[in-house]
N, C-alpha and C. Protein backbone atom coordinates (compact mmCIF):
# COMPACT_ATOMS: atom_id res chain seq x y z
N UNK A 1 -135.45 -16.87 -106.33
CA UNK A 1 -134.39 -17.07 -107.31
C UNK A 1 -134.73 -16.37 -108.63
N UNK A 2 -136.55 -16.21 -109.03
CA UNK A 2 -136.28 -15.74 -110.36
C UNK A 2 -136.05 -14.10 -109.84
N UNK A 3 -136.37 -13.56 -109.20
CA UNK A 3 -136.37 -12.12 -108.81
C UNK A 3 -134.96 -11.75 -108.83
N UNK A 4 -133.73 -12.67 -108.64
CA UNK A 4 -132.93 -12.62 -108.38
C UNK A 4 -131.81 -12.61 -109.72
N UNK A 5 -132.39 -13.69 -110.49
CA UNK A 5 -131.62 -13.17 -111.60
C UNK A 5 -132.36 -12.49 -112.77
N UNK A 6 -133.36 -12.20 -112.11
CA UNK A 6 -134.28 -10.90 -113.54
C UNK A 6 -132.97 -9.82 -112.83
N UNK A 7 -133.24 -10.02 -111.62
CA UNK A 7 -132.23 -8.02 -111.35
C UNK A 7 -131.22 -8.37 -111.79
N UNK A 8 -130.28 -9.21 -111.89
CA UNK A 8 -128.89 -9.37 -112.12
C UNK A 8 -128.58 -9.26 -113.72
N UNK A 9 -129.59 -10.09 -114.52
CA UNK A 9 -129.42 -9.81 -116.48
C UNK A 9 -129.75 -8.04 -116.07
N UNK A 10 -130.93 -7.70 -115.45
CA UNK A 10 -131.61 -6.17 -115.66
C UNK A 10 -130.06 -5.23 -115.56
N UNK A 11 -129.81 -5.85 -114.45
CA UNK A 11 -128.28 -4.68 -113.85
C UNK A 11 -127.46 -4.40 -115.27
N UNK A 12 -126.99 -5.88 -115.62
CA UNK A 12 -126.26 -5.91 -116.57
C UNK A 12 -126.64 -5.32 -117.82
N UNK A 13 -127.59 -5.54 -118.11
CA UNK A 13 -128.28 -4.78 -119.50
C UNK A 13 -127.81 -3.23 -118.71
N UNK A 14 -128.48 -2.75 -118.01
CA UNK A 14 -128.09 -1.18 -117.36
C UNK A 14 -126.82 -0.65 -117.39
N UNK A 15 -125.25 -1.40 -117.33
CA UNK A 15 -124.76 -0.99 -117.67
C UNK A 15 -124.17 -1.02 -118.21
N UNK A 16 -124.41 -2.01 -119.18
CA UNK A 16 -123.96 -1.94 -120.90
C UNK A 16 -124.63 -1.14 -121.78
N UNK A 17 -125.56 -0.35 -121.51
CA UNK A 17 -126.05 0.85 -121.74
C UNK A 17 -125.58 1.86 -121.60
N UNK A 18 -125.00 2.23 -119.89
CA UNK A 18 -124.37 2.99 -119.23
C UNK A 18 -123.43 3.34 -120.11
N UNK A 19 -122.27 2.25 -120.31
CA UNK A 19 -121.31 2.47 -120.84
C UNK A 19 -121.15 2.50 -122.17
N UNK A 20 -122.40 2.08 -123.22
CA UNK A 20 -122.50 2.64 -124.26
C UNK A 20 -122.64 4.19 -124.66
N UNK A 21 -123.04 4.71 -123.24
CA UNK A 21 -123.69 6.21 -123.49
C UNK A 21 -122.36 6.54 -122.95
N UNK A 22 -121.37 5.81 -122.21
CA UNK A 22 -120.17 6.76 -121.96
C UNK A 22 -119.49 6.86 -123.14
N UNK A 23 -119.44 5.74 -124.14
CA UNK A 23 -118.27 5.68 -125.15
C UNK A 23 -119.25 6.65 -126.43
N UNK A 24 -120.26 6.61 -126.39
CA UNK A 24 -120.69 7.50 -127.24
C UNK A 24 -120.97 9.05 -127.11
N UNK A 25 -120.86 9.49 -126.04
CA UNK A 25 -120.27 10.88 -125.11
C UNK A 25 -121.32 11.83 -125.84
N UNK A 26 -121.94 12.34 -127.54
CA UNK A 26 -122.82 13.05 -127.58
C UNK A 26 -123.49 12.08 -127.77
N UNK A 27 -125.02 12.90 -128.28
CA UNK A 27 -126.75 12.86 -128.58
C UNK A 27 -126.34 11.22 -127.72
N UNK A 28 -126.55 10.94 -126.42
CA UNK A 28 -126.45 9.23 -125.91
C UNK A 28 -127.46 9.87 -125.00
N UNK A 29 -128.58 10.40 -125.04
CA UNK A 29 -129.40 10.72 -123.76
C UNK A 29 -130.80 9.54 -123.51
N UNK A 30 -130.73 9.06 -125.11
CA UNK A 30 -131.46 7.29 -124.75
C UNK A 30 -131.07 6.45 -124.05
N UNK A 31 -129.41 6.23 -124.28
CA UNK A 31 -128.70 5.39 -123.71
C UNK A 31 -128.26 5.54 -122.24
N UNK A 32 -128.11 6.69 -122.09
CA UNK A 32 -128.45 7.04 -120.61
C UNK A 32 -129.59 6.89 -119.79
N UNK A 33 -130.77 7.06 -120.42
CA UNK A 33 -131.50 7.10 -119.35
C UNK A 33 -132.28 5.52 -119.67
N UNK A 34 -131.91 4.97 -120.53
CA UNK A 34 -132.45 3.98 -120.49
C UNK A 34 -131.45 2.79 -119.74
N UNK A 35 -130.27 3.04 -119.56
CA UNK A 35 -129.36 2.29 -118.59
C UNK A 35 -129.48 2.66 -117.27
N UNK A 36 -130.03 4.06 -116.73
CA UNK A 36 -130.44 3.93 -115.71
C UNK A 36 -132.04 3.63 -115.36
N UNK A 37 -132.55 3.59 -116.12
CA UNK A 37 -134.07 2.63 -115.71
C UNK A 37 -133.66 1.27 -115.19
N UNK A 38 -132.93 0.72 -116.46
CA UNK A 38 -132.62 -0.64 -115.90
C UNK A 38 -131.79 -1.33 -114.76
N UNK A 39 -131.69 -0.01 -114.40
CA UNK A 39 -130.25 -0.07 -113.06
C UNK A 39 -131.61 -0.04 -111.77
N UNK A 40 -132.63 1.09 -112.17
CA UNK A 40 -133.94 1.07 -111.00
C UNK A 40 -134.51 -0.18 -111.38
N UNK A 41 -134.52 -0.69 -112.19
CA UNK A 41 -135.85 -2.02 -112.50
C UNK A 41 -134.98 -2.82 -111.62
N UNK A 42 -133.92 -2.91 -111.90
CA UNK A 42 -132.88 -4.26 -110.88
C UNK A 42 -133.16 -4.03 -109.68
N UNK A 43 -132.90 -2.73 -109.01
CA UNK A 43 -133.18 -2.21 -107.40
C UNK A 43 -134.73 -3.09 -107.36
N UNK A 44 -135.35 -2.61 -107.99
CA UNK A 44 -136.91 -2.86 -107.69
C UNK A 44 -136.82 -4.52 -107.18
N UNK A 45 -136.33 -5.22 -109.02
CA UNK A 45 -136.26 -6.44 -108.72
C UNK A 45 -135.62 -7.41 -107.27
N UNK A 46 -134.68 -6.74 -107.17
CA UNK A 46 -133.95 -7.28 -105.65
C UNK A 46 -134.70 -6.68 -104.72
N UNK A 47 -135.65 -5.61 -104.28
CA UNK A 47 -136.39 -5.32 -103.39
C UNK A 47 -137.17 -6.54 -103.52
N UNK A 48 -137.72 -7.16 -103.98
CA UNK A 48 -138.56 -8.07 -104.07
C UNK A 48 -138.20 -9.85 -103.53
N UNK A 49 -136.34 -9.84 -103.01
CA UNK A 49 -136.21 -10.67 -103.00
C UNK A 49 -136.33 -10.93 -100.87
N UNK A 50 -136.05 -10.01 -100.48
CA UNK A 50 -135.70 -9.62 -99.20
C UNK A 50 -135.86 -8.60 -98.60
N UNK A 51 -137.12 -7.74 -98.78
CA UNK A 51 -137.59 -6.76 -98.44
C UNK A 51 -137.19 -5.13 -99.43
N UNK A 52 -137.36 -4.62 -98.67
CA UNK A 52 -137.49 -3.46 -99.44
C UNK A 52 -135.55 -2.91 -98.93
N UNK A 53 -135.57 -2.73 -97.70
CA UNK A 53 -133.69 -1.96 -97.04
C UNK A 53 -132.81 -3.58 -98.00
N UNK A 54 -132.99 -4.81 -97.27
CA UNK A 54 -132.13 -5.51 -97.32
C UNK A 54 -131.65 -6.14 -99.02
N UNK A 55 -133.14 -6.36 -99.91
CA UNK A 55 -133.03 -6.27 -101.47
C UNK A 55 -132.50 -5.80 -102.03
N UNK A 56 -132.88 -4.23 -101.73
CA UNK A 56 -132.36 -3.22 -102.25
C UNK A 56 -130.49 -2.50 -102.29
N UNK A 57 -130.09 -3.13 -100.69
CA UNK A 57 -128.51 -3.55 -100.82
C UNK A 57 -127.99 -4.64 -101.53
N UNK A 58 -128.66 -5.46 -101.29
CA UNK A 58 -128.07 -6.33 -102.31
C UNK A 58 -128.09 -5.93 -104.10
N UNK A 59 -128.97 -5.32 -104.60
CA UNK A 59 -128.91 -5.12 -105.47
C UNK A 59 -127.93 -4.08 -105.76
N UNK A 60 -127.55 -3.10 -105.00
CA UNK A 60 -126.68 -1.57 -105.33
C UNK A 60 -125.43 -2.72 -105.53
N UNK A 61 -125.06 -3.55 -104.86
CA UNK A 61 -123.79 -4.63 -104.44
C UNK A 61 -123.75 -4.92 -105.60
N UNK A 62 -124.76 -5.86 -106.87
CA UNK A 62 -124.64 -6.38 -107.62
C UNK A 62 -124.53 -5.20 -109.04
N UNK A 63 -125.16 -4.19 -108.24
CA UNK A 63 -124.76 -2.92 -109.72
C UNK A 63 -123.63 -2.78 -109.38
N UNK A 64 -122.68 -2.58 -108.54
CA UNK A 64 -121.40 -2.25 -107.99
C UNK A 64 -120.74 -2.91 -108.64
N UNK A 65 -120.97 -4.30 -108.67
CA UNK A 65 -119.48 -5.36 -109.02
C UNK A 65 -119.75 -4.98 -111.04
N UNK A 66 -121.20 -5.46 -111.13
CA UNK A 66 -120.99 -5.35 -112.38
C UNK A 66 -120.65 -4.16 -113.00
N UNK A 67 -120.99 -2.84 -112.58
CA UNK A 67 -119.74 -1.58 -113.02
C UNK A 67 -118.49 -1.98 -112.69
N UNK A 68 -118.12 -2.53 -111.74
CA UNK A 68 -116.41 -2.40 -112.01
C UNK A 68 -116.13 -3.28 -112.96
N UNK A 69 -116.82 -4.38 -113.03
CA UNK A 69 -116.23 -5.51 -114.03
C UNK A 69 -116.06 -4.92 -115.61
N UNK A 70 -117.10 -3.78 -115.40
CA UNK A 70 -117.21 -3.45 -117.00
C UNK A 70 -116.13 -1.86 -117.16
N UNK A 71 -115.87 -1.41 -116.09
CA UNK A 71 -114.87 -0.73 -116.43
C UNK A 71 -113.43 -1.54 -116.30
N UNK A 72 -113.47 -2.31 -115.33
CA UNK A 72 -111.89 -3.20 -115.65
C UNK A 72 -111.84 -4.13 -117.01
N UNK A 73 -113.10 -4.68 -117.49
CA UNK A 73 -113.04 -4.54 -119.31
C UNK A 73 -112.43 -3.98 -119.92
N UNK A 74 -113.27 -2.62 -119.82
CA UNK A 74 -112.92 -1.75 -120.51
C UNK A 74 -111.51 -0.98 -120.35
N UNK A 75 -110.53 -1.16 -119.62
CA UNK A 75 -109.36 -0.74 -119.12
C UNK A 75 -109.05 -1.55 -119.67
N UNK A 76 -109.22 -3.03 -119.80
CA UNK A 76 -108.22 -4.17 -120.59
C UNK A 76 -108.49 -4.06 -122.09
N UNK A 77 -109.29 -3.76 -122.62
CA UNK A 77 -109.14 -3.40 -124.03
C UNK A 77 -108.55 -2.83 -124.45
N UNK A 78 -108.45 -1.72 -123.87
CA UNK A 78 -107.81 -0.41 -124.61
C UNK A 78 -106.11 -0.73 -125.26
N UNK A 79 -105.56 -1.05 -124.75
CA UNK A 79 -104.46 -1.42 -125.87
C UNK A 79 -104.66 -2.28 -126.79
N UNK A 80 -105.03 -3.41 -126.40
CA UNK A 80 -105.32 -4.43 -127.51
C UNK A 80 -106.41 -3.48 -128.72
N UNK A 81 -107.52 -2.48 -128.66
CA UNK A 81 -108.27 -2.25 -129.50
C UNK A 81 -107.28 -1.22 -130.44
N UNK A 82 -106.66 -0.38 -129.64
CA UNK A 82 -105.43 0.37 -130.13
C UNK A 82 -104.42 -0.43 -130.78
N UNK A 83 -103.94 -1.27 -131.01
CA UNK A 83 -102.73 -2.58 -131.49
C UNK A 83 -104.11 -3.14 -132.75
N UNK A 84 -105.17 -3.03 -132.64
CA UNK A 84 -105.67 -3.53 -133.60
C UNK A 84 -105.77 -2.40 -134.41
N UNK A 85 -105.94 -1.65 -134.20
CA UNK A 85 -106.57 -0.66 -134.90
C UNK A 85 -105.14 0.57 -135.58
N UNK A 86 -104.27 0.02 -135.46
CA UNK A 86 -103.03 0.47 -135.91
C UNK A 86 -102.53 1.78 -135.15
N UNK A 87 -103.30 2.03 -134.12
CA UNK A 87 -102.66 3.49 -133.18
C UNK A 87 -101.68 2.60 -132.33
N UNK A 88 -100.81 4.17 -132.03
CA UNK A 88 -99.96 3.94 -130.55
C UNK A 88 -100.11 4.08 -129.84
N UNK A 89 -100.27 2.79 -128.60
CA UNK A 89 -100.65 3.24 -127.40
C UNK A 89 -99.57 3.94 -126.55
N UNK A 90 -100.02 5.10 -126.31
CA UNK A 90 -99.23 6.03 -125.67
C UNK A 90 -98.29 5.57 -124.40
N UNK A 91 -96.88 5.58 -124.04
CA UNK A 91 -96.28 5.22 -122.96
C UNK A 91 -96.91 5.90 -121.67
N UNK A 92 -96.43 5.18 -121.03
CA UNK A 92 -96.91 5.68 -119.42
C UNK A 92 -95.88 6.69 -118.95
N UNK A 93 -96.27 7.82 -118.40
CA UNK A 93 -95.43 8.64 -117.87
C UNK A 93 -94.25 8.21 -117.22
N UNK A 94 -94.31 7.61 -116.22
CA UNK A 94 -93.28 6.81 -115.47
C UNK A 94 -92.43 6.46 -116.12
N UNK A 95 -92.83 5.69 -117.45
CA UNK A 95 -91.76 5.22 -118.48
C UNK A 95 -90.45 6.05 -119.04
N UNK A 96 -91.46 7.34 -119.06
CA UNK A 96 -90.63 8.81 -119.66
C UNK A 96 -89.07 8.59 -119.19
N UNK A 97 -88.10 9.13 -119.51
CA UNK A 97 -87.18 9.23 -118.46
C UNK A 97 -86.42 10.61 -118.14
N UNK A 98 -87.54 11.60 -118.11
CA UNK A 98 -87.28 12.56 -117.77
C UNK A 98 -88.32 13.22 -116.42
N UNK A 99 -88.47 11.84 -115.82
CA UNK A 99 -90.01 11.81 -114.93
C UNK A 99 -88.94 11.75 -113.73
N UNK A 100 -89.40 13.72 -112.90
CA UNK A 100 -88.88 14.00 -111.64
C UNK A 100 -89.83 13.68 -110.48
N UNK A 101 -88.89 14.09 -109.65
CA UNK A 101 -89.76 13.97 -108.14
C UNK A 101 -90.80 14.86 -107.95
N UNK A 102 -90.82 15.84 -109.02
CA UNK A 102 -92.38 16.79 -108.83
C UNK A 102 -93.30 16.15 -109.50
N UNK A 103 -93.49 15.26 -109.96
CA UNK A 103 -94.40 14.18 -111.21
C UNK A 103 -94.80 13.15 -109.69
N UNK A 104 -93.96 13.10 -108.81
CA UNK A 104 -94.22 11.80 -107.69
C UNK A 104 -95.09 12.50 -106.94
N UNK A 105 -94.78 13.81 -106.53
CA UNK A 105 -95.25 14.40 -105.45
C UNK A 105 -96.79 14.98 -106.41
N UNK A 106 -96.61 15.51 -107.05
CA UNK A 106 -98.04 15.35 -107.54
C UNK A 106 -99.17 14.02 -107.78
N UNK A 107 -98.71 12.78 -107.92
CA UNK A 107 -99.51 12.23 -108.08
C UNK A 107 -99.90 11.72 -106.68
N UNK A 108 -99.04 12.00 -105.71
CA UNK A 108 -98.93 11.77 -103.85
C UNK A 108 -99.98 12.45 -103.29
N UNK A 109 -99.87 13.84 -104.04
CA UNK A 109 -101.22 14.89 -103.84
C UNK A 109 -102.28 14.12 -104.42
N UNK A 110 -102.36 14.24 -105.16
CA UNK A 110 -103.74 13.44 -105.83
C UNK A 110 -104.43 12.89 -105.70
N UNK A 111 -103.35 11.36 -104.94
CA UNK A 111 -104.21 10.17 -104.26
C UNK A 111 -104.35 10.77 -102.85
N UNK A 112 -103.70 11.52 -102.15
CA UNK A 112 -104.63 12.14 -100.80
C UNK A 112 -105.91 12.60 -101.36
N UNK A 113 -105.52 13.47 -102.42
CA UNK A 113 -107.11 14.69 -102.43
C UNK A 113 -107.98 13.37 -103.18
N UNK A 114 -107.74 12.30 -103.69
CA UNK A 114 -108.90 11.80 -104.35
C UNK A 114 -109.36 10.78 -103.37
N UNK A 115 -108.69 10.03 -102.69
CA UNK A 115 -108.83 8.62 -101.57
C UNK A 115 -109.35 9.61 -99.94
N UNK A 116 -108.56 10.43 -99.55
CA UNK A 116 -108.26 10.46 -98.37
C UNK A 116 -109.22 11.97 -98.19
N UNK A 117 -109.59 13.22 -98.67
CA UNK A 117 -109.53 14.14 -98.62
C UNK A 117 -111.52 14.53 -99.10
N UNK A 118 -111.55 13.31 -100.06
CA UNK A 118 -113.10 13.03 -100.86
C UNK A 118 -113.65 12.70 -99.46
N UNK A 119 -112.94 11.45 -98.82
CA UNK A 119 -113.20 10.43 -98.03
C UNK A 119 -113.87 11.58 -96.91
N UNK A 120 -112.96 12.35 -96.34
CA UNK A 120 -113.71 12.96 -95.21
C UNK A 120 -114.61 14.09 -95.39
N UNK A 121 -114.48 14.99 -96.45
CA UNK A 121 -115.57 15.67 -96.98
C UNK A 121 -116.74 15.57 -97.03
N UNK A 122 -116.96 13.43 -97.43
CA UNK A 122 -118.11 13.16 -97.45
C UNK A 122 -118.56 12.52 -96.11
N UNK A 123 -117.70 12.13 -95.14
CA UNK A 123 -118.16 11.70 -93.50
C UNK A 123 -119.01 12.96 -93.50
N UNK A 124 -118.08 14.25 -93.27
CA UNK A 124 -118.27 15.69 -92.62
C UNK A 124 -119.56 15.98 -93.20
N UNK A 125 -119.97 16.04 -94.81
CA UNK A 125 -121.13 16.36 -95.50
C UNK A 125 -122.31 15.18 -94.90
N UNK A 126 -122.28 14.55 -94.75
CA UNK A 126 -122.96 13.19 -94.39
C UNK A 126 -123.59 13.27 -93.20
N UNK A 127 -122.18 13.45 -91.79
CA UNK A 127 -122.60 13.54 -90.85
C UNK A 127 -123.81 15.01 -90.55
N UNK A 128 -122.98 16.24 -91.49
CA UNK A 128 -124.20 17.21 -91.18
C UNK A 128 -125.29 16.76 -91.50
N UNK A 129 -125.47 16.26 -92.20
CA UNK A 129 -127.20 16.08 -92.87
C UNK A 129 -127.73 15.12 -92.55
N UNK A 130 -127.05 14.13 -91.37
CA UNK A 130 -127.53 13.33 -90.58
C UNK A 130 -128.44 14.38 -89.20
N UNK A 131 -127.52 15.43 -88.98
CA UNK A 131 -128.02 15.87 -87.76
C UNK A 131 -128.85 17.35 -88.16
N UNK A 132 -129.05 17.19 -89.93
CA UNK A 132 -129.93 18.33 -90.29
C UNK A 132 -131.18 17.29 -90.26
N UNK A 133 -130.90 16.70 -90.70
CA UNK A 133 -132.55 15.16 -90.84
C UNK A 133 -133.21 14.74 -89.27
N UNK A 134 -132.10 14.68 -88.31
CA UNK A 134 -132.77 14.37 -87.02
C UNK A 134 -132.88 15.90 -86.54
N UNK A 135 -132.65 16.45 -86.72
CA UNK A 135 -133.24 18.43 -86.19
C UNK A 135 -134.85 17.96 -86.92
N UNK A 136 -134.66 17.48 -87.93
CA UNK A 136 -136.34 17.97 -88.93
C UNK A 136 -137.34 16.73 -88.26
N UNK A 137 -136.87 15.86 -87.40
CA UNK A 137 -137.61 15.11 -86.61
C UNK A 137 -137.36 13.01 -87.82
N UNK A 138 -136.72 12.74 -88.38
CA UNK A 138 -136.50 11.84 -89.10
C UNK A 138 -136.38 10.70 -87.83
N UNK A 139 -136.65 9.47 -88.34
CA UNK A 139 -136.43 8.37 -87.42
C UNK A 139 -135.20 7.71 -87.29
N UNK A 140 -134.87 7.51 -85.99
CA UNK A 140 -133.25 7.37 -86.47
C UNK A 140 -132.89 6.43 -87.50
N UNK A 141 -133.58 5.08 -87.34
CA UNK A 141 -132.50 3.67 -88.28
C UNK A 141 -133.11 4.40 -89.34
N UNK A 142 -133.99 4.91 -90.33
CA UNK A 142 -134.09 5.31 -91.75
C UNK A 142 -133.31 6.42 -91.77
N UNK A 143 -133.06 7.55 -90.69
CA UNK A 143 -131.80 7.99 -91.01
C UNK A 143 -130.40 8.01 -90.97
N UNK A 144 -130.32 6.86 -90.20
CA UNK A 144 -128.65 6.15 -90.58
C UNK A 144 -128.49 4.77 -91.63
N UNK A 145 -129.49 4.68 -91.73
CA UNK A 145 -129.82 4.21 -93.55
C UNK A 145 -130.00 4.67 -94.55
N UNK A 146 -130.25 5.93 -94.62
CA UNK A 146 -130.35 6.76 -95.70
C UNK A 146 -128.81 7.50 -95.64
N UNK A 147 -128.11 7.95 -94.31
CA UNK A 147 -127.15 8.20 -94.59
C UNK A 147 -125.79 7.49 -94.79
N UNK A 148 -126.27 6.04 -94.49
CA UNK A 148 -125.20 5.43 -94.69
C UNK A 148 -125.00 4.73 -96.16
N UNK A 149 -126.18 4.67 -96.82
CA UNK A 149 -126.32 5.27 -98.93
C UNK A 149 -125.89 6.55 -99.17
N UNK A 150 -126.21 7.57 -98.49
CA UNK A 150 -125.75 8.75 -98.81
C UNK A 150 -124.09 8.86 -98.89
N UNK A 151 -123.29 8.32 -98.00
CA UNK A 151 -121.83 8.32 -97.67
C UNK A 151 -120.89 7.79 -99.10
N UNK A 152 -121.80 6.45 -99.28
CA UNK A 152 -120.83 6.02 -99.92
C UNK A 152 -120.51 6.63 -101.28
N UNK A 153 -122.20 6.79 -101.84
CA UNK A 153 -122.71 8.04 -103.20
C UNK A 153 -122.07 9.39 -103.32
N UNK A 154 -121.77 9.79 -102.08
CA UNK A 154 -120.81 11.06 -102.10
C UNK A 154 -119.62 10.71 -102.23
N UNK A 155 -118.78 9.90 -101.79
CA UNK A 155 -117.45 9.55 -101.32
C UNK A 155 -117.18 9.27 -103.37
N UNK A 156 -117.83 8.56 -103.80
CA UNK A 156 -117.55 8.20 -104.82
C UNK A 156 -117.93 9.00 -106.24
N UNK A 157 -118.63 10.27 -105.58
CA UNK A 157 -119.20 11.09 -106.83
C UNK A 157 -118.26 12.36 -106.69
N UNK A 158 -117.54 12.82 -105.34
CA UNK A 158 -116.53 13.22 -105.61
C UNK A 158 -115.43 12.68 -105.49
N UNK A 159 -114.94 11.53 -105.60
CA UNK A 159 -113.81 10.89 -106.21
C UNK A 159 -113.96 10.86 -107.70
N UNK A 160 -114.70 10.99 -108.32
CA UNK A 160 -114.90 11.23 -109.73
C UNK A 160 -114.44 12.48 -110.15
N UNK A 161 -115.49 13.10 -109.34
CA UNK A 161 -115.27 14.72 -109.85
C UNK A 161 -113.54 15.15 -109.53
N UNK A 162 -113.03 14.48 -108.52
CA UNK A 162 -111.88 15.06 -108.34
C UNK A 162 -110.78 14.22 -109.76
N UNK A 163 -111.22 12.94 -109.72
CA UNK A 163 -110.00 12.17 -111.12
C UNK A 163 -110.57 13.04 -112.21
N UNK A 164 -111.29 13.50 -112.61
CA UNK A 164 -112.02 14.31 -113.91
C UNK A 164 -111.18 15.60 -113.87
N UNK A 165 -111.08 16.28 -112.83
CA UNK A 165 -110.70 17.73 -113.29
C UNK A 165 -109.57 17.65 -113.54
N UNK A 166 -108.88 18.58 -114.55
CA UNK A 166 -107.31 18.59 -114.73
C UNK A 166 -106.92 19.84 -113.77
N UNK A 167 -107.38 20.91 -113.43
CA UNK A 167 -107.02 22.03 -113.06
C UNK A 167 -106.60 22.13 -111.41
N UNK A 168 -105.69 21.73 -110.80
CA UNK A 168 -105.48 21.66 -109.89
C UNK A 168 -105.78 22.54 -108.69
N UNK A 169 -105.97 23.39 -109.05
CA UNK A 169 -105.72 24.22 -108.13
C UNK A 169 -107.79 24.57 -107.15
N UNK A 170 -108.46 24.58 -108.79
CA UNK A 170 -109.70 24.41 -108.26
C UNK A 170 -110.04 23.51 -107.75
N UNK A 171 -109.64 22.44 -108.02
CA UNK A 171 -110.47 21.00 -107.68
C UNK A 171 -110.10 21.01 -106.48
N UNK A 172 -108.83 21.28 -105.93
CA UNK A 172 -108.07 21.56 -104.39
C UNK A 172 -108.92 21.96 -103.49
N UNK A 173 -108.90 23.22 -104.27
CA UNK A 173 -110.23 24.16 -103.21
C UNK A 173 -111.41 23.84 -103.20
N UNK A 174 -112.14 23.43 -104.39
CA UNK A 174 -113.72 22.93 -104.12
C UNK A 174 -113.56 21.18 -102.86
N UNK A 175 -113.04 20.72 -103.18
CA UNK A 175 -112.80 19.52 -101.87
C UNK A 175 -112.45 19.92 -100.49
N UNK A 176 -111.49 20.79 -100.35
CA UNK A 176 -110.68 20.97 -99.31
C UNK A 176 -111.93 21.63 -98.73
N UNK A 177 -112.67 22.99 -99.50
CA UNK A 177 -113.88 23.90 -98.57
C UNK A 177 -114.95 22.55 -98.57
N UNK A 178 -115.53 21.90 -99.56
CA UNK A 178 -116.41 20.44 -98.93
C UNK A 178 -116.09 20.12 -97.89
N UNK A 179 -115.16 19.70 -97.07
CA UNK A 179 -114.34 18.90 -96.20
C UNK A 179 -114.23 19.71 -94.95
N UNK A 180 -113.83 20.86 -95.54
CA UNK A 180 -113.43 22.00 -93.79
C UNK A 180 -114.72 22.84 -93.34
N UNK A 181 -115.94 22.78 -94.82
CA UNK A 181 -117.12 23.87 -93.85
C UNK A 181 -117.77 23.20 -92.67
N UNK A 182 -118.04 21.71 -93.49
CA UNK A 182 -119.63 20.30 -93.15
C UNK A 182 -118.24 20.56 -91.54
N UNK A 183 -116.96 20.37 -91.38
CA UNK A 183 -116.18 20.46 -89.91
C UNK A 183 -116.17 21.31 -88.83
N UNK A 184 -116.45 22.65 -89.49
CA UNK A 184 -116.42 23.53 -88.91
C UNK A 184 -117.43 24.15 -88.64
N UNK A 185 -119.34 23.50 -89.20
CA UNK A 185 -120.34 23.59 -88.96
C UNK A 185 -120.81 22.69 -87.49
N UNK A 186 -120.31 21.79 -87.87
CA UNK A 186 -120.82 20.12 -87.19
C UNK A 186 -119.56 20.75 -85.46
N UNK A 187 -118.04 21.39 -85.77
CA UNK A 187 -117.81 21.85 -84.51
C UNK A 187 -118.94 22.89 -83.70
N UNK A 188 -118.99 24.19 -84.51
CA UNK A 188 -119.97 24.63 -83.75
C UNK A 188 -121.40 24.61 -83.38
N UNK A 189 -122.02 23.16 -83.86
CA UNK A 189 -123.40 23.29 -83.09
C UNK A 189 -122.91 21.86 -81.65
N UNK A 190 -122.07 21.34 -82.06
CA UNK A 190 -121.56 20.34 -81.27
C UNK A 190 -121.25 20.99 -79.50
């Protein structure tokens, strides 16, 4: 139990750090790396509660919830800090009423290329380097444990990269070639 909630304050300190170094965007390279120490001290700490594989999920679980909690915070502030602070919070597009069916169909694109399109890029990337790791002689359960951390870390680092870019047309193509090489590699040694 104490191992358990040292990682859980540790997590939390980690990413209220995290997200101090997001809202402070320059010179935050303390705040960064000192929110991710405390994000490894937590891993460590939950390794300690249940081994080293099974701790150590539990702990990514408990960094998980507590990032979302602190970005769905931080999503609920934002008007209220804006209403305090005498700005306008900007209307929502939708609201517009000059919002066509090319505004729908783009954001239709979007959530494919960011949900659906990330999603298999990172199976396809995943699965290759599952069967580049067992070519190099790897044991299987550490390598469908390592790739089944690997999956989710990709799936979600380009779902980022894809909500981040504004430029459509690249972000298209850098996902779509992620997605169709790791397919069209993994067809031909198959």
């Amino acid at each position: 139990m104490l191992w358990q909630s040292i990682g859980t304050v540790v997590a939390i300190g980690g990413i209220f750090l995290l997200r101090k170094a997001w809202q402070k965007r320059l010179n935050a390279g303390l705040e960064a790396l000192g929110g991710s120490l405390l994000v490894l001290f937590s891993l460590i700490a939950w390794s300690q509660t249940s081994g080293a594989d099974k701790g150590a999920a539990l702990g990514i679980i408990v960094v998980v919830i507590t990032g979302g909690l602190a970005v769905s915070m931080t999503a609920l502030q934002v008007p209220k800090r804006a209403k305090r602070e005498g700005r306008q919070v900007p209307e929502r597009a939708s609201e517009h009423p000059q919002v066509g069916p090319v505004l729908w169909l783009l954001r239709i694109y979007n959530g494919i290329l960011l949900f659906l399109i990330t999603g298999l890029a990172a199976v396809f990337i995943s699965a290759g380097l599952f069967i580049l790791l067992r070519w190099f002689g790897m044991e299987h359960s550490a390598n469908l444990t390592l790739i089944a951390f690997l999956f989710s870390i990709l799936w979600s680092s380009l779902a980022v990269y894809v909500g981040s870019q504004q430029a459509m047309l690249r972000k298209s193509l850098i996902i779509l070639g992620l997605a169709i090489a790791p397919a069209v590699a993994l067809t031909l040694t198959s």
